[in-house]
N, C-alpha and C. Protein backbone atom coordinates (compact mmCIF):
# COMPACT_ATOMS: atom_id res chain seq x y z
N UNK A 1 -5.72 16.82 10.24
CA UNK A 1 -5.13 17.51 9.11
C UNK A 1 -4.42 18.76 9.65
N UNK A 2 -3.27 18.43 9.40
CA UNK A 2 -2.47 19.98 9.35
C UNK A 2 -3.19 20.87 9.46
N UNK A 3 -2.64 22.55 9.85
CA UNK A 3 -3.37 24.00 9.55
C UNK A 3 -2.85 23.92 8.21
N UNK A 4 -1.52 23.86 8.09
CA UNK A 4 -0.72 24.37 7.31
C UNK A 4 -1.44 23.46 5.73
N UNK A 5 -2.13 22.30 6.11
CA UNK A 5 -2.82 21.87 4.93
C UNK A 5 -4.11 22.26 4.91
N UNK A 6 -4.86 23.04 5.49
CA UNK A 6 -6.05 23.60 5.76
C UNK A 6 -6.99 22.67 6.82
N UNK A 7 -6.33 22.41 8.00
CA UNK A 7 -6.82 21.84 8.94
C UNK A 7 -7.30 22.57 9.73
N UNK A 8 -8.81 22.32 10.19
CA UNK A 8 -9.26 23.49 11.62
C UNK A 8 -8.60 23.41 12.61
N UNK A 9 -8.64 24.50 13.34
CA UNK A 9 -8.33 23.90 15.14
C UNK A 9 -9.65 23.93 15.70
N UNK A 10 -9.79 22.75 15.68
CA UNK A 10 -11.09 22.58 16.31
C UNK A 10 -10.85 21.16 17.49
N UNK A 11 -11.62 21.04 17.95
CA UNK A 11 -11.70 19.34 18.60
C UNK A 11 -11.71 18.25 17.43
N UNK A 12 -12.08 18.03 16.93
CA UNK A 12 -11.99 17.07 16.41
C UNK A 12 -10.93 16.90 15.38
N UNK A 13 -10.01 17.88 15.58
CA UNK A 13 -8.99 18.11 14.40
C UNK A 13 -7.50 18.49 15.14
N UNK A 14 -7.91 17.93 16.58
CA UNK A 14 -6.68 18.30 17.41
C UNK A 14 -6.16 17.00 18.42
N UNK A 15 -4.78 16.99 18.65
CA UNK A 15 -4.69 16.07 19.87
C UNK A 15 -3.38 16.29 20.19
N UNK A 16 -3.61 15.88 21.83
CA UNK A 16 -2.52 16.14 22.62
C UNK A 16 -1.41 15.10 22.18
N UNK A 17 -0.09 16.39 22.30
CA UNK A 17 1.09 15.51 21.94
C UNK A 17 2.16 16.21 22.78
N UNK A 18 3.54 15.68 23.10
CA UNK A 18 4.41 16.46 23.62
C UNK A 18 5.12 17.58 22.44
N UNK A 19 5.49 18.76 23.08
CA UNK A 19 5.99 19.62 21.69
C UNK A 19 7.33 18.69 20.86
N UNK A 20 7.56 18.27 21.42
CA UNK A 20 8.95 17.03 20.50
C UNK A 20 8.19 16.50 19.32
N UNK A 21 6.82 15.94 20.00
CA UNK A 21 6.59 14.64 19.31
C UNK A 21 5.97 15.51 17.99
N UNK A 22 5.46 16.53 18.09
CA UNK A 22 4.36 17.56 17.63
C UNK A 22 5.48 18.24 16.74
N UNK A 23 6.85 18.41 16.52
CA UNK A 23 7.31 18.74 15.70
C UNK A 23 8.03 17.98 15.10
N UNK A 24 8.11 16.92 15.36
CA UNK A 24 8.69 15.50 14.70
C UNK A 24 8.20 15.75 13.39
N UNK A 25 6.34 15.77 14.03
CA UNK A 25 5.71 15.60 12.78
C UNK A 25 4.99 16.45 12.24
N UNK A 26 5.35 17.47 12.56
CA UNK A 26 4.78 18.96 11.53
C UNK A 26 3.94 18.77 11.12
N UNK A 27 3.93 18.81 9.61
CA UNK A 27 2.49 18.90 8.68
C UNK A 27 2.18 17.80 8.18
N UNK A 28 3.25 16.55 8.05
CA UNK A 28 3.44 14.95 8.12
C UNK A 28 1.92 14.86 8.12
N UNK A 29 1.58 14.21 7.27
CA UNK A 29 -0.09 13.09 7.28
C UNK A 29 0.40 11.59 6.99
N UNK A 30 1.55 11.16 6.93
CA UNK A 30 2.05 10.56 6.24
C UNK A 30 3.83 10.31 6.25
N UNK A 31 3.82 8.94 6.40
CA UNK A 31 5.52 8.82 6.67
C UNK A 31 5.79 7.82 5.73
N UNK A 32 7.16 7.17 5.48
CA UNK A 32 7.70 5.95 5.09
C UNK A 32 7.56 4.97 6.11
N UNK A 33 7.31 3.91 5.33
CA UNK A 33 7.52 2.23 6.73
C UNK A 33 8.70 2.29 7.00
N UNK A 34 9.56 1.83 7.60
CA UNK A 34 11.35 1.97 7.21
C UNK A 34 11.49 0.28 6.69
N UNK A 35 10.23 -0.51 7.41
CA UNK A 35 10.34 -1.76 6.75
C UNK A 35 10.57 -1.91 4.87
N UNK A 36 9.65 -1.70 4.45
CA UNK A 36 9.17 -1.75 3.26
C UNK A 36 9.54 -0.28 2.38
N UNK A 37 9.41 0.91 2.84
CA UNK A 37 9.87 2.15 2.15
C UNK A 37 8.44 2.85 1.84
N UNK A 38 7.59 2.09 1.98
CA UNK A 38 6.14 2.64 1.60
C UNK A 38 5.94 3.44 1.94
N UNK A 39 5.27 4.48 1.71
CA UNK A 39 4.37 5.70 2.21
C UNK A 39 3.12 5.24 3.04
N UNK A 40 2.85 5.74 4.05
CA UNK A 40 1.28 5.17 4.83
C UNK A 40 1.03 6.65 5.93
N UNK A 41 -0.18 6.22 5.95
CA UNK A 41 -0.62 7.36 7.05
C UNK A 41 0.55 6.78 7.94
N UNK A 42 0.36 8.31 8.76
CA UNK A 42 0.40 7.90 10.23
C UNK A 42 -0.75 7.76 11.38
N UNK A 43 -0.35 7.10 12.48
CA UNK A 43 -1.35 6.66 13.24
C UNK A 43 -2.39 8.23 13.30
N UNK A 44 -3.73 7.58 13.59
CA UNK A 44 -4.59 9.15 13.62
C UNK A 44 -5.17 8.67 14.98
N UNK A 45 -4.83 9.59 15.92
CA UNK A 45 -5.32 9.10 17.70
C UNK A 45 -6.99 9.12 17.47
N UNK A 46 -7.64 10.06 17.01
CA UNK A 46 -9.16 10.04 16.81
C UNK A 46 -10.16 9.21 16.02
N UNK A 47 -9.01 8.73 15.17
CA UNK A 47 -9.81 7.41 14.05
C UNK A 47 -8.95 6.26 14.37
N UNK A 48 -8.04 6.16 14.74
CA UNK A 48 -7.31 4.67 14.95
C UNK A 48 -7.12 4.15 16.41
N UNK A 49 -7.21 3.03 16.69
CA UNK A 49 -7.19 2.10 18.07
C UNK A 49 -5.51 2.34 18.14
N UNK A 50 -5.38 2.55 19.04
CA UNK A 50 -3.59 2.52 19.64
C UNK A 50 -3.42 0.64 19.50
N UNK A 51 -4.40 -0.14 20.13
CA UNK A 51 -4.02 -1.44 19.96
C UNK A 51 -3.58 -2.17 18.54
N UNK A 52 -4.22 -1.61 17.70
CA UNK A 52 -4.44 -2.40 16.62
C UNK A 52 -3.01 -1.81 16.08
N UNK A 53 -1.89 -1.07 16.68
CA UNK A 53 -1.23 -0.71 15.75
C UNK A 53 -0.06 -0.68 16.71
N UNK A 54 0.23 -0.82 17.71
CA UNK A 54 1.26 -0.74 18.69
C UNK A 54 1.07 -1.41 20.25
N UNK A 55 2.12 -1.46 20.42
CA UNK A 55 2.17 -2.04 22.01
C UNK A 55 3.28 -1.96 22.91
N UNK A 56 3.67 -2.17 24.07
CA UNK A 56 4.68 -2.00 24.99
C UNK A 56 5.55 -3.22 24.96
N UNK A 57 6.76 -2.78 24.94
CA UNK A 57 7.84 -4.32 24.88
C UNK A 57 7.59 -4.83 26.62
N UNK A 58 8.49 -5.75 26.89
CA UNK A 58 8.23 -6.79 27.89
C UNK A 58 8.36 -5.62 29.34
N UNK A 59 9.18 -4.19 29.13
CA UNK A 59 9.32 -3.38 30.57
C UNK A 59 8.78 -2.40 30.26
N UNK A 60 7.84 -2.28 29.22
CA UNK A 60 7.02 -1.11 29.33
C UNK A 60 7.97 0.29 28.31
N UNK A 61 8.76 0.36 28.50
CA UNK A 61 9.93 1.13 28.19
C UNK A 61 10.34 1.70 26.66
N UNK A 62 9.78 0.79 25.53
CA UNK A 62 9.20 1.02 24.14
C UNK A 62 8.47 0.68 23.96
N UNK A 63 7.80 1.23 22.50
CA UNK A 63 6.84 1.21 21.74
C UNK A 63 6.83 0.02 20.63
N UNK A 64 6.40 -1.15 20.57
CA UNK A 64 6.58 -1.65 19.18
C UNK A 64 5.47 -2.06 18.57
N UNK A 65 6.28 -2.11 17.13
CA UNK A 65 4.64 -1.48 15.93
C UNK A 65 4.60 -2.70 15.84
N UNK A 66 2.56 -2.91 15.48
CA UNK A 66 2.30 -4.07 14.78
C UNK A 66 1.87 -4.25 13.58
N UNK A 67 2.16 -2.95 13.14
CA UNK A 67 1.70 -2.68 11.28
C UNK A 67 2.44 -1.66 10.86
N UNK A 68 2.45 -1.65 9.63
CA UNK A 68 3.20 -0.14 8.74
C UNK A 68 3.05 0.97 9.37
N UNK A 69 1.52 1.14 9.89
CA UNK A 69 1.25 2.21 10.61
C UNK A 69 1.89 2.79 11.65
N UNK A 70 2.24 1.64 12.05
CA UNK A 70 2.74 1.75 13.66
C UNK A 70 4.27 2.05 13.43
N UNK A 71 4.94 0.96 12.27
CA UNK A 71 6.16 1.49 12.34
C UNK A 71 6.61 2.65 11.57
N UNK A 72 5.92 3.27 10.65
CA UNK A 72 6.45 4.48 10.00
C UNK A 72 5.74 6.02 11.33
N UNK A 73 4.83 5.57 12.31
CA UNK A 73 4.54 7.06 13.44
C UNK A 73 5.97 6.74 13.84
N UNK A 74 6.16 5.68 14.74
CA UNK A 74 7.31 5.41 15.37
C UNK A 74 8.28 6.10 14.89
N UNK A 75 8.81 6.04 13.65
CA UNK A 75 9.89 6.26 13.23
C UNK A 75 9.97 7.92 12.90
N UNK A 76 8.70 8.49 12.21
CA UNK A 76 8.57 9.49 11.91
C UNK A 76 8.57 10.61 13.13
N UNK A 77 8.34 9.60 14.18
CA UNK A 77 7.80 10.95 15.59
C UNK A 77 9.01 10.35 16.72
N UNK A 78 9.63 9.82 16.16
CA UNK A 78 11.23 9.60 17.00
C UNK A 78 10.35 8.56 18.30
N UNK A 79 9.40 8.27 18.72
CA UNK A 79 8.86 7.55 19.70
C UNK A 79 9.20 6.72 20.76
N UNK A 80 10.20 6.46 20.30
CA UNK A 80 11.45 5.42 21.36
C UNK A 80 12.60 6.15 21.29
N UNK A 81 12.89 7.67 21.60
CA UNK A 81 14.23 8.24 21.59
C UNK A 81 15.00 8.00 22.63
N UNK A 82 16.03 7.86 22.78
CA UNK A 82 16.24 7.62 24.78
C UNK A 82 15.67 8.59 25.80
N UNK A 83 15.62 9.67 25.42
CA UNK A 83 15.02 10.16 26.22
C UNK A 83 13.45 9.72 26.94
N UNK A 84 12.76 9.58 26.07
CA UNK A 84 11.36 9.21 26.53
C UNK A 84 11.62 7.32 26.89
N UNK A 85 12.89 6.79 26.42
CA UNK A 85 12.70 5.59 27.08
C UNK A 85 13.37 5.91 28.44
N UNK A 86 13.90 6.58 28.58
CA UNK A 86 14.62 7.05 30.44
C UNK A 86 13.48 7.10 31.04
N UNK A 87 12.09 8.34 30.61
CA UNK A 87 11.53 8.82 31.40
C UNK A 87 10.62 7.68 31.36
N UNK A 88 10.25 6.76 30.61
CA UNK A 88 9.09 5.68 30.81
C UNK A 88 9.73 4.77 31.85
N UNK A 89 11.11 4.46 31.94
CA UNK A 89 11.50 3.63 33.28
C UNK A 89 11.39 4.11 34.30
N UNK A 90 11.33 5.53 34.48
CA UNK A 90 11.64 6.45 36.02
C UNK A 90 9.57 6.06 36.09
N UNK A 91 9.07 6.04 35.35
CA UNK A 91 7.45 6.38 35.18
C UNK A 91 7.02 4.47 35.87
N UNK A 92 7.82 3.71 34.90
CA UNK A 92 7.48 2.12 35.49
C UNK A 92 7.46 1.69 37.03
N UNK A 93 8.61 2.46 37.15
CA UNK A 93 8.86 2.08 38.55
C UNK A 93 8.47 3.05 39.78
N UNK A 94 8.17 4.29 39.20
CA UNK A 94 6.75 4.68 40.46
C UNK A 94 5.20 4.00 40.29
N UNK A 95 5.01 3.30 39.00
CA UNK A 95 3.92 2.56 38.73
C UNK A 95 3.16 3.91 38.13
N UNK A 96 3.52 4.60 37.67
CA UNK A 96 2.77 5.04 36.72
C UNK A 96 2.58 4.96 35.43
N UNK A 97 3.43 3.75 35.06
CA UNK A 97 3.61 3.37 33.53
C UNK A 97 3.09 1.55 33.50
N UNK A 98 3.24 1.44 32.14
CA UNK A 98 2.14 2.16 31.16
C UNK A 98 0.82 2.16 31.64
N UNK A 99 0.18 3.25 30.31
CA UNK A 99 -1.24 3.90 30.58
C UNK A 99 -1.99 2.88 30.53
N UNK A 100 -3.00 2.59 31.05
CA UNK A 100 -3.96 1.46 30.67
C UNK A 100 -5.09 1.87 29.90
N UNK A 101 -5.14 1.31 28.77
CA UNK A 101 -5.53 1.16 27.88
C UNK A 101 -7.25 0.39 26.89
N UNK A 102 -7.81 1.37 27.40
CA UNK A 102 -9.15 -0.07 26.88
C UNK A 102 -9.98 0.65 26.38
């Protein structure tokens, strides 16, 4: 939860993000699908499985959603901008991409 919605800063009310991604989504609890137009959370890193809601295309290089969830963070937190798809190829091919996951 947001501060700005009366969210603590505490641990359990915090998570690492890049400052881009972190102002994408401001006080956002919540985006549109772009599929459907719906309103839905967005992904919550501390209560939701990254699997159950996203995954890496065939070079690692984007993000693609496998639910509303997945596609309204995506969209809402810019997630596949070129930029971060440049730096995930420079990241593939020293083999530091992608994170592994379990």
């Amino acid at each position: 939860m947001p501060r700005s919605a009366g969210g603590l800063t505490v641990f359990e009310n915090t998570c690492l993000a890049c400052p881009t991604c972190n102002r994408f989504k401001a006080d956002r609890e919540a985006a549109a699908d772009p599929a459907t137009g719906n309103e839905v959370p967005l992904f919550h890193p501390q209560r939701d499985d990254w699997t159950d809601h996203f995954e890496w295309n065939d070079n690692a290089s984007e993000i693609v959603a496998l639910t509303p969830i997945g596609r309204a963070t995506i969209a809402a937190l810019r997630m596949n901008r070129p930029q971060l798809i440049r730096v995930r190829r420079m990241w593939v091919a020293m083999g530091e991409h992608p994170p592994h996951l379990e």
